[in-house]
Protein backbone atom coordinates (compact mmCIF):
# COMPACT_ATOMS: atom_id res chain seq x y z
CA UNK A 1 91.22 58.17 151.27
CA UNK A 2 87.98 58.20 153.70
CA UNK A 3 84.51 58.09 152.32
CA UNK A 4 81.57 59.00 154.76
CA UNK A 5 78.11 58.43 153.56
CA UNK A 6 74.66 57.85 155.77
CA UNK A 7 73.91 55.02 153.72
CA UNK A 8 75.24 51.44 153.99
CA UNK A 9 73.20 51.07 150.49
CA UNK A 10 75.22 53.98 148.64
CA UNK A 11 78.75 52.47 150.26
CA UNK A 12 78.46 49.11 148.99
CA UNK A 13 77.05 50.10 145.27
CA UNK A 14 80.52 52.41 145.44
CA UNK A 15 82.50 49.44 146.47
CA UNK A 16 80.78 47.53 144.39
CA UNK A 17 81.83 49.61 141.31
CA UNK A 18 85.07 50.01 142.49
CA UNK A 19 85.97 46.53 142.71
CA UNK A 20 89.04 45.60 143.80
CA UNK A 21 90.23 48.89 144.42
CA UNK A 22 87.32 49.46 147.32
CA UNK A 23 90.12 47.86 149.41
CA UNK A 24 92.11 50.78 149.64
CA UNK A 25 89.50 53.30 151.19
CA UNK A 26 88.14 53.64 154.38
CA UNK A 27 84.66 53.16 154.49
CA UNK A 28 82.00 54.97 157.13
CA UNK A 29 78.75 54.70 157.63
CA UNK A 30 77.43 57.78 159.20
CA UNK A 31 75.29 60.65 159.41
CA UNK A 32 78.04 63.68 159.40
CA UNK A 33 76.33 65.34 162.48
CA UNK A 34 77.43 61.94 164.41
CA UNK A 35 81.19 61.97 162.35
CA UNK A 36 83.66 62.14 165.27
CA UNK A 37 87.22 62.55 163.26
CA UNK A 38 90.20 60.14 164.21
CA UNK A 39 92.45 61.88 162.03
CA UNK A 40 92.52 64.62 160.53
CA UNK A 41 92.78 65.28 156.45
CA UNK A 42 94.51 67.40 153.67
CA UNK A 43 91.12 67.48 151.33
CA UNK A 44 87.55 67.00 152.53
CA UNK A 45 85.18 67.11 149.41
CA UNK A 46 81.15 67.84 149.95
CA UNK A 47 79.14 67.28 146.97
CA UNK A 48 75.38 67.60 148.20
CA UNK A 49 75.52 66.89 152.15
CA UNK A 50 75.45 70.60 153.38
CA UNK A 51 72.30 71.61 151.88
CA UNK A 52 70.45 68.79 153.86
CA UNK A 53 71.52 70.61 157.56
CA UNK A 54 68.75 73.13 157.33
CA UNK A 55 68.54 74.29 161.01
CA UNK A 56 71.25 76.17 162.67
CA UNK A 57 72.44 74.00 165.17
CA UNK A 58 73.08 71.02 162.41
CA UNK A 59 75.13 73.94 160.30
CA UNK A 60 77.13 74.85 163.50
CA UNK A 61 77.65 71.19 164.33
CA UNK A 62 79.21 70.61 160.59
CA UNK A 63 81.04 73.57 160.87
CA UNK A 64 82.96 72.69 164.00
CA UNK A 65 83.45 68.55 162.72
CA UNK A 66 84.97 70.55 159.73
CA UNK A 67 87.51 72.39 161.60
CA UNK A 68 88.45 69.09 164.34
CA UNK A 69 88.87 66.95 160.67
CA UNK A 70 91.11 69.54 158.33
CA UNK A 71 94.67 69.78 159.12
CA UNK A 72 96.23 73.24 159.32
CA UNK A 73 96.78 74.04 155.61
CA UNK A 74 94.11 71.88 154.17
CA UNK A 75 91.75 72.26 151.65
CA UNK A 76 87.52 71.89 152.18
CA UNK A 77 85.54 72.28 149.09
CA UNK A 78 81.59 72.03 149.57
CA UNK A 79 79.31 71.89 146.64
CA UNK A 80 75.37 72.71 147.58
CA UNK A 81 72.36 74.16 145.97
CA UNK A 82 72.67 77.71 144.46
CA UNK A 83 69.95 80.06 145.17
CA UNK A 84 68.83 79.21 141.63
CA UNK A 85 68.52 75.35 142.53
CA UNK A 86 65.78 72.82 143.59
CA UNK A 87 64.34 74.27 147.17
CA UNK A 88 64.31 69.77 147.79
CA UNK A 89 66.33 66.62 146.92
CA UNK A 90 64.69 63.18 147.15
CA UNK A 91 61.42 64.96 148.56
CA UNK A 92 63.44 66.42 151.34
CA UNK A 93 63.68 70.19 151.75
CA UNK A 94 66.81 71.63 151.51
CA UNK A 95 68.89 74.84 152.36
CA UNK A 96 69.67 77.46 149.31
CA UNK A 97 73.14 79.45 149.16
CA UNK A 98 75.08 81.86 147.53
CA UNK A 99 78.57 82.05 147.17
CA UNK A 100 78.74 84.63 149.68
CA UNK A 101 75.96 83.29 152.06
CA UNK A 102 78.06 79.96 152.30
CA UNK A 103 81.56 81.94 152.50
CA UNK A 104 79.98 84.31 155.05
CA UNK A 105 79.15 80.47 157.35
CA UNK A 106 82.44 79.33 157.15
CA UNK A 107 84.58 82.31 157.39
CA UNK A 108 85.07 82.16 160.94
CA UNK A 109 86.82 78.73 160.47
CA UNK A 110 88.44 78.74 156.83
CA UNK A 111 89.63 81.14 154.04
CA UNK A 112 87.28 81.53 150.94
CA UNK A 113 89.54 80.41 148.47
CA UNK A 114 87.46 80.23 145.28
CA UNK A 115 83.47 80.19 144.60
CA UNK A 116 81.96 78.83 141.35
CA UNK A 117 78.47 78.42 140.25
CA UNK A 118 77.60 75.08 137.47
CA UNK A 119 74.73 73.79 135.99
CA UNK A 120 74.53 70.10 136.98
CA UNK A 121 72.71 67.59 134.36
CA UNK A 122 70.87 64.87 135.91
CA UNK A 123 70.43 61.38 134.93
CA UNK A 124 66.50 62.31 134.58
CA UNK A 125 67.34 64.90 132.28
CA UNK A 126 67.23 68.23 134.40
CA UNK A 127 69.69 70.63 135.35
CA UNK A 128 70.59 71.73 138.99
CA UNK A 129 72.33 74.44 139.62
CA UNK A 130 74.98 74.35 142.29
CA UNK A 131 77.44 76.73 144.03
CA UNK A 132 80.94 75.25 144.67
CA UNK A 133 83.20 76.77 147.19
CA UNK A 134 86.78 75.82 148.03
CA UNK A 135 88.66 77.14 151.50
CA UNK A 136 91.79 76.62 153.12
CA UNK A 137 92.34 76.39 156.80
């Protein structure tokens, strides 16, 4: 198992909870636009990154690190804002979808396996409302 995150911070309060179990992950620190894949994997899970790439170029970029990373037959399920979800996260604007506006991005690259939408309950008490989509390659 490989976890990617853009903060150092996040990684080592994971570890952290982890314990002695951290030991058997692979840890990276990096923004995903700057991931360059060494191997590639069965299941890649993205819970709140994809929202943050807001200009084309950054989607295209993720898009194509996507398809280098999955091995033929793998699985890639993203989880980002739904159209009915905060417009920002942590003060920072972010990019709405729909189940078909996502599916529609990554169709030329993976198979739309499944969409879901779920309301998402917050530690400060709100609700966000995300779109999840799985897709095999």
């Amino acid at each position: 198992m490989t976890i990617l995150d853009i903060s150092s911070a996040a990684i080592e309060r994971a570890k952290k909870r982890l314990g002695d179990q951290a030991s058997r992950i692979k840890w990276i620190v990096s923004d995903i636009l700057d991931f360059a894949p060494k191997t590639q994997y069965d299941f890649w899970h993205d819970r709140a990154t994809f929202h943050f790439l807001t200009e084309r170029r950054e989607i295209d970029r993720y898009l194509e690190i996507a398809d280098q990373a999955i091995a033929s037959g793998g699985i890639l399920v993203v989880g980002t804002f739904s159209e009915q979800g905060p417009t920002k996260c942590s003060g920072i604007t972010i990019k709405q979808y729909s189940a078909q506006s996502i599916s529609e991005l990554f169709q030329s690259y993976f198979k739309k396996i499944e969409c879901m939408t779920i309301d998402h309950s917050t530690p400060f008490g709100t609700t966000q409302n995300f779109v999840f989509c799985s897709f095999g390659k």
